[in-house]
C-alpha atoms as a PDB file:
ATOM      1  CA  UNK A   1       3.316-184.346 -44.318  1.00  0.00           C
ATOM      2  CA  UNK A   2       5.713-185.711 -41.849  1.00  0.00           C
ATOM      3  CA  UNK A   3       8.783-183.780 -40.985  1.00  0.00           C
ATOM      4  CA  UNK A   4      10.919-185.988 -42.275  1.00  0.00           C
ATOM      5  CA  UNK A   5       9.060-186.006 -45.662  1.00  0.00           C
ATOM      6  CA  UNK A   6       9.123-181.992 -45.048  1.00  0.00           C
ATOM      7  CA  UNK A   7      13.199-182.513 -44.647  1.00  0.00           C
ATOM      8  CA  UNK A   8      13.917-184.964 -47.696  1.00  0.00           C
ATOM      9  CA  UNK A   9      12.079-182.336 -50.167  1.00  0.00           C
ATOM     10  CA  UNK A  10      13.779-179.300 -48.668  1.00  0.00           C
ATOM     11  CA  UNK A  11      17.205-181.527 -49.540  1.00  0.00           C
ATOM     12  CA  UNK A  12      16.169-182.678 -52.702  1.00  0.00           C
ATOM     13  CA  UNK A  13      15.469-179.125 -53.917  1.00  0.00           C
ATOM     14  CA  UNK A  14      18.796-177.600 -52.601  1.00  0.00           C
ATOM     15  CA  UNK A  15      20.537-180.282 -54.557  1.00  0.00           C
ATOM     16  CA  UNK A  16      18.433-179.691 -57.306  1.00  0.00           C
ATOM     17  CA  UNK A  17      18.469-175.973 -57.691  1.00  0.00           C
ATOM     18  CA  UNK A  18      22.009-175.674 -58.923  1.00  0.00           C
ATOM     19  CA  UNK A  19      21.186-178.137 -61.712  1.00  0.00           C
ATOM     20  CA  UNK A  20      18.187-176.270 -62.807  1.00  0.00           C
ATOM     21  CA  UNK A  21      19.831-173.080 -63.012  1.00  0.00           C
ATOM     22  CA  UNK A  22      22.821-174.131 -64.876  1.00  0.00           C
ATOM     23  CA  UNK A  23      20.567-176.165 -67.481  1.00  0.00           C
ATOM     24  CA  UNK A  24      18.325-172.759 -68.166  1.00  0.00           C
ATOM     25  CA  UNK A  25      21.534-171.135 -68.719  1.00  0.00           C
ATOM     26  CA  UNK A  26      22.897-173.615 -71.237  1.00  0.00           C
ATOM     27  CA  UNK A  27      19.633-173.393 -73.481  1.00  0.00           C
ATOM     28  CA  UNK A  28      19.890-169.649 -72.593  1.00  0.00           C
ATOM     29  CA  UNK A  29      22.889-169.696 -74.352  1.00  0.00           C
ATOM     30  CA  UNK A  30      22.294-171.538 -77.259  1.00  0.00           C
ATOM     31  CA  UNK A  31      20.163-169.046 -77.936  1.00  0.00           C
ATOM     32  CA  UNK A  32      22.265-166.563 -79.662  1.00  0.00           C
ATOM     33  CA  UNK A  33      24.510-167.591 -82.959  1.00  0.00           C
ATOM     34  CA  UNK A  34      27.720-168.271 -82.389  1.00  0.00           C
ATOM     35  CA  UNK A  35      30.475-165.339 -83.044  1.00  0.00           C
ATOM     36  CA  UNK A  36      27.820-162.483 -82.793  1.00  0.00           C
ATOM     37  CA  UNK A  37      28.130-159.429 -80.163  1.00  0.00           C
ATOM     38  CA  UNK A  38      24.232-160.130 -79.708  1.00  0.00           C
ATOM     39  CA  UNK A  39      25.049-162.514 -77.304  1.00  0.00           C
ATOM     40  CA  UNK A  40      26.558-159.884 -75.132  1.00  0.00           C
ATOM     41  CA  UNK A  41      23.495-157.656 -75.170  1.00  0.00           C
ATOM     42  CA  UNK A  42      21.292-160.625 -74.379  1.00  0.00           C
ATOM     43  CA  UNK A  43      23.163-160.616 -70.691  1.00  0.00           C
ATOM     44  CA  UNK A  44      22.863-156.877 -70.247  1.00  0.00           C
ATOM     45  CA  UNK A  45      19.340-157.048 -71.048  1.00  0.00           C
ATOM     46  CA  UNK A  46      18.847-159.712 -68.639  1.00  0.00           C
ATOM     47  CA  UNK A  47      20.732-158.806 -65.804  1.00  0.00           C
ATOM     48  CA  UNK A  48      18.662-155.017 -65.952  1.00  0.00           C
ATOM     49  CA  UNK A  49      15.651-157.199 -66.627  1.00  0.00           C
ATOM     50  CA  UNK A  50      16.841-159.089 -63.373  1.00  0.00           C
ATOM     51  CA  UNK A  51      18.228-155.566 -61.013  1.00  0.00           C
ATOM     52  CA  UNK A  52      14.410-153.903 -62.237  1.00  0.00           C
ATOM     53  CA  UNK A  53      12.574-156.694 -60.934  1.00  0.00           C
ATOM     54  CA  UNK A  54      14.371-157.037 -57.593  1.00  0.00           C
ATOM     55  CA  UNK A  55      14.200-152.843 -57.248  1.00  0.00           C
ATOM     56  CA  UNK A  56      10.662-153.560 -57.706  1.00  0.00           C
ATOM     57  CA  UNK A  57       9.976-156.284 -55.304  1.00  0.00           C
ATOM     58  CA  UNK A  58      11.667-154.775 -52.607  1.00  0.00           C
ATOM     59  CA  UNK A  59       9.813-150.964 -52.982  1.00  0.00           C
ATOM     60  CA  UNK A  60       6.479-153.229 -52.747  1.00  0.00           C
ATOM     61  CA  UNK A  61       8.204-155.061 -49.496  1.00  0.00           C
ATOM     62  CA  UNK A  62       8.802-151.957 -48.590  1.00  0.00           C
ATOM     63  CA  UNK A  63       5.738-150.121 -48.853  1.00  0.00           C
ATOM     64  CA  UNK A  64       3.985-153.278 -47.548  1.00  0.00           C
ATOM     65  CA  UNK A  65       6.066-153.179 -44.006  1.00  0.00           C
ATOM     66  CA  UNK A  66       5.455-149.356 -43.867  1.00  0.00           C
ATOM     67  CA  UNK A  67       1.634-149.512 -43.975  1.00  0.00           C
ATOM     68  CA  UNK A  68       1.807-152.855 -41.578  1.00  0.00           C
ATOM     69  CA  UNK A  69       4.049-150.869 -38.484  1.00  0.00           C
ATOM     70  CA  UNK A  70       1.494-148.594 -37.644  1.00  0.00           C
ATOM     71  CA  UNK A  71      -1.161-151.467 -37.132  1.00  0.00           C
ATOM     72  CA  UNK A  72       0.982-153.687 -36.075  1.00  0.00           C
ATOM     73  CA  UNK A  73       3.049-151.555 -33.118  1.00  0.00           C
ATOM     74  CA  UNK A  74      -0.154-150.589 -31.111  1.00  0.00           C
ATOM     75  CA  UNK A  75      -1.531-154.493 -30.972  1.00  0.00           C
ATOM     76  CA  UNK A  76       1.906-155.512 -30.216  1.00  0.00           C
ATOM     77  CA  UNK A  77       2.440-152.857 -27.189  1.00  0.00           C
ATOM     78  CA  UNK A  78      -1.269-154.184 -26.020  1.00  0.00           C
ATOM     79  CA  UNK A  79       0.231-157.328 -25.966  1.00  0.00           C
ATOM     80  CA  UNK A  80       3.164-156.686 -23.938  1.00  0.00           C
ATOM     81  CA  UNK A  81       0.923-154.739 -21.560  1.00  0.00           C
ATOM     82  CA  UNK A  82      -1.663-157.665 -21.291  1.00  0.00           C
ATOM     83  CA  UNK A  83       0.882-160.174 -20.369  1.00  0.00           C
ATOM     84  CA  UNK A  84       2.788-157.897 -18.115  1.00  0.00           C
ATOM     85  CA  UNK A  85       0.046-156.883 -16.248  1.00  0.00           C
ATOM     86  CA  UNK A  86      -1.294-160.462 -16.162  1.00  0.00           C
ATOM     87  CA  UNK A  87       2.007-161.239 -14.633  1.00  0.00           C
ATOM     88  CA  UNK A  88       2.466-158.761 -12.132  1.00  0.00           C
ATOM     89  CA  UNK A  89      -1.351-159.844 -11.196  1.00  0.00           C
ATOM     90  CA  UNK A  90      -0.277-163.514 -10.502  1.00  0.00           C
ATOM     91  CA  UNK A  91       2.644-162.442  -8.288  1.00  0.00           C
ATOM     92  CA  UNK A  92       0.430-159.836  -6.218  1.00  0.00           C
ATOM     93  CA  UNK A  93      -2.176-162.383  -5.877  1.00  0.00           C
ATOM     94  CA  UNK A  94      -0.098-164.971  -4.794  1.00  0.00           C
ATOM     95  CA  UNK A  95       1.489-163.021  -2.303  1.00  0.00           C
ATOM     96  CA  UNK A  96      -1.666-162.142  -0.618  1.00  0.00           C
END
């Protein structure tokens, strides 16, 4: 895909995100008869449905970037030496 294909998608689903949202929450709320106190517990149970499944999503992003840092630091720091020393080299060697 081009980027400017890549760009008019990104656009259209910003502008089209809102509208999805608020329709699923219109037929959300049609759910519930009119008058009732059921339609109160139908939020509650959604939003805890909603804060447990973000709590869990970010212990497993969590536990995922704690067993990555301890492979990833030592390549990293091999990096940084590898390119310093690579560039120290060139400046030595030029020099000489």
């Amino acid at each position: 895909m081009t980027t400017a294909l890549k760009e008019k998608a990104q656009k259209a689903a910003m502008v089209a995100l809102p509208a999805v949202f608020s329709a699923g929450m219109a037929l959300t709320s049609f759910a519930v008869e009119e008058g009732s106190d059921a339609s109160a517990g139908v939020i509650e149970s959604a939003a805890s449905a909603l804060v447990s499944s973000v709590t869990s999503i970010t212990a497993s992003i969590a536990s995922a970037i704690g067993s990555i840092i301890p492979i990833a630091l030592p390549l990293v720091g091999v990096g940084l030496v590898v390119t310093i020393g690579l560039n120290v080299f060139k400046k030595v060697s030029s020099k000489a």
